[in-house]
C-alpha atoms as a PDB file:
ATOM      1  CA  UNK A   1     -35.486  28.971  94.093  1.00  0.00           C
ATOM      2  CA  UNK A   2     -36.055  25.591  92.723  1.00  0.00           C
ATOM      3  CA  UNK A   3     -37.250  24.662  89.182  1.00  0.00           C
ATOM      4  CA  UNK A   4     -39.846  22.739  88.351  1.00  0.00           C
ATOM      5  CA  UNK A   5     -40.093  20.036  85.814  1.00  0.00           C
ATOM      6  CA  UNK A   6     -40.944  21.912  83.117  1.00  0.00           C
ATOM      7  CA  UNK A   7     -38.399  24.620  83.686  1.00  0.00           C
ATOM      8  CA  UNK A   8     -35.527  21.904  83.742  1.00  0.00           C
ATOM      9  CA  UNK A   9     -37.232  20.565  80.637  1.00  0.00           C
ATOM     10  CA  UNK A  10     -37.439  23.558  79.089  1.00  0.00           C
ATOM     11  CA  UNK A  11     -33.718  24.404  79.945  1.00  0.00           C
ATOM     12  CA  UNK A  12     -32.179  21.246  78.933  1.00  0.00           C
ATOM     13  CA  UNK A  13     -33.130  21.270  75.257  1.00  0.00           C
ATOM     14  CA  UNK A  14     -31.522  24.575  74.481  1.00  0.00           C
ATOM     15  CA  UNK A  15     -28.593  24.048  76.635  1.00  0.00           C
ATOM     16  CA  UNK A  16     -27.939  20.660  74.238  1.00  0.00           C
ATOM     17  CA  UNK A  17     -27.970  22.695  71.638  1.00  0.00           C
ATOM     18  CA  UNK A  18     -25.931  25.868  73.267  1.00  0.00           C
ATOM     19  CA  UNK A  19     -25.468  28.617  70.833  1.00  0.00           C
ATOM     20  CA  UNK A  20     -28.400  27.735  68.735  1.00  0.00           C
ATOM     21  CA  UNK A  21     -31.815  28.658  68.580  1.00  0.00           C
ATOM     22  CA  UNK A  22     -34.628  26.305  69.768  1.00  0.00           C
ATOM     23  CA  UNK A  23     -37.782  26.652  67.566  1.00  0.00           C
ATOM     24  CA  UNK A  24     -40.396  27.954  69.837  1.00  0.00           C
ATOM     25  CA  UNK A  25     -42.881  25.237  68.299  1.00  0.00           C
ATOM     26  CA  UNK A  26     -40.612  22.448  69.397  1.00  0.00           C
ATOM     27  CA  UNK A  27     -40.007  23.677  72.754  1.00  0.00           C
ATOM     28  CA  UNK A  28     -44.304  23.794  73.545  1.00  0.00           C
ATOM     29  CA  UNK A  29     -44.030  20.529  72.175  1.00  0.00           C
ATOM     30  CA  UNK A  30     -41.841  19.496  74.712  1.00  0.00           C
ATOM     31  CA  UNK A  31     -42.952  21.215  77.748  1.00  0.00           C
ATOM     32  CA  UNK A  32     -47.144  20.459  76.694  1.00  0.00           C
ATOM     33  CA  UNK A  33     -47.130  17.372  74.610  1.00  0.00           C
ATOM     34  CA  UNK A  34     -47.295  16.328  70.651  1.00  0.00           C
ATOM     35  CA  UNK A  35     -50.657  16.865  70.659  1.00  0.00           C
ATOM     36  CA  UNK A  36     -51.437  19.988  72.939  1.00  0.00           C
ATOM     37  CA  UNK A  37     -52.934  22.612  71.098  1.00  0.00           C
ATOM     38  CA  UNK A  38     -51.486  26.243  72.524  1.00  0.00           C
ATOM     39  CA  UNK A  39     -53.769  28.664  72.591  1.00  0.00           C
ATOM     40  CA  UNK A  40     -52.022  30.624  74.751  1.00  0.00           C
ATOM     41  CA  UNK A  41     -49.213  32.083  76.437  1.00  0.00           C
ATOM     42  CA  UNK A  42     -48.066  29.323  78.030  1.00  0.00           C
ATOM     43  CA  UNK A  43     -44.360  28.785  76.489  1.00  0.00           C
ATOM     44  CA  UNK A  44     -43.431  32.958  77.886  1.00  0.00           C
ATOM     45  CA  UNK A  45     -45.030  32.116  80.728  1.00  0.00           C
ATOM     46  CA  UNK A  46     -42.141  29.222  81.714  1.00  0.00           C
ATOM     47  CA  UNK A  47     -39.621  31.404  80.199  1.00  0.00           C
ATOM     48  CA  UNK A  48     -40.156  34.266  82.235  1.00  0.00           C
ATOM     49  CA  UNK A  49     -40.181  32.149  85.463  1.00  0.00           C
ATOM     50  CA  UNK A  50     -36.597  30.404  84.527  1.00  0.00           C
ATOM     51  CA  UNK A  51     -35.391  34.243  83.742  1.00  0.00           C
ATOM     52  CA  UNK A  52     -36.910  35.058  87.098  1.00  0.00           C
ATOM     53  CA  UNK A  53     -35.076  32.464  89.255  1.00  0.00           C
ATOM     54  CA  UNK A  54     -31.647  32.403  87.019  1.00  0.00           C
ATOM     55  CA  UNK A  55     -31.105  35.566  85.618  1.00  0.00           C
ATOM     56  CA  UNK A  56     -32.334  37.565  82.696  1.00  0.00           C
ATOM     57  CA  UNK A  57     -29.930  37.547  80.637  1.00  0.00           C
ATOM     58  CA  UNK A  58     -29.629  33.022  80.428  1.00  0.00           C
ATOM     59  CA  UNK A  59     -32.414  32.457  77.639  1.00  0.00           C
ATOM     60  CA  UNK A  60     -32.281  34.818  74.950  1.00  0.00           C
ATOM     61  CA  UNK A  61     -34.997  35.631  72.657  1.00  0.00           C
ATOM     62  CA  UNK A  62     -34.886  35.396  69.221  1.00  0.00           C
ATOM     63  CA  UNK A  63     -37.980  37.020  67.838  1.00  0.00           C
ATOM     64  CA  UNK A  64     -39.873  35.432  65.101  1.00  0.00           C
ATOM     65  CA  UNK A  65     -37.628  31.850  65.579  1.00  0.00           C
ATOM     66  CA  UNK A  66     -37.319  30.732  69.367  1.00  0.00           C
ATOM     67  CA  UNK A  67     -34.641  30.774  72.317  1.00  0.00           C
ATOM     68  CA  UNK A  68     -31.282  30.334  72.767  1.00  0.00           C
ATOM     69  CA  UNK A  69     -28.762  29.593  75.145  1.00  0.00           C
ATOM     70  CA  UNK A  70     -25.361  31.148  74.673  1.00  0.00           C
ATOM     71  CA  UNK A  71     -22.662  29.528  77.292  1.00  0.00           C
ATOM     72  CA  UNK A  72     -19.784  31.262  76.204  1.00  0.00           C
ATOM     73  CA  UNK A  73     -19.769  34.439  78.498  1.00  0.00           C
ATOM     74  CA  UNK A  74     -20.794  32.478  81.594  1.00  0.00           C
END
């Protein structure tokens, strides 16, 4: 399956930074603008469709902080 923009946006940051975590704030900046308010899910929502398409396992939650990309077992 293709991704869309805002999956490959929401990819690229982490995988710049592989290994560390990606505040979850600065990632819905990214993917809905400086000024979007979230009021919702919205951020989950994209990471559950990038898990969906490339595997469980890529973006790794870490609770309380944001995601992170680990490259070293892949």
């Amino acid at each position: 399956m293709a991704l869309t923009a805002r999956e490959w946006a929401l990819l690229e940051a982490p995988l710049r930074r592989a290994g560390r975590v990606v505040a979850a704030a600065d990632l819905e900046r990214l993917l809905l603008g400086a000024d979007a308010e979230v009021q919702s899910n919205a951020l989950e929502v994209h990471v559950s469709s990038v898990r969906r398409k490339l595997g469980r396992d890529l973006i790794e939650t870490v609770r309380g902080l944001g995601y992170r990309i680990t490259l070293s077992d892949r």
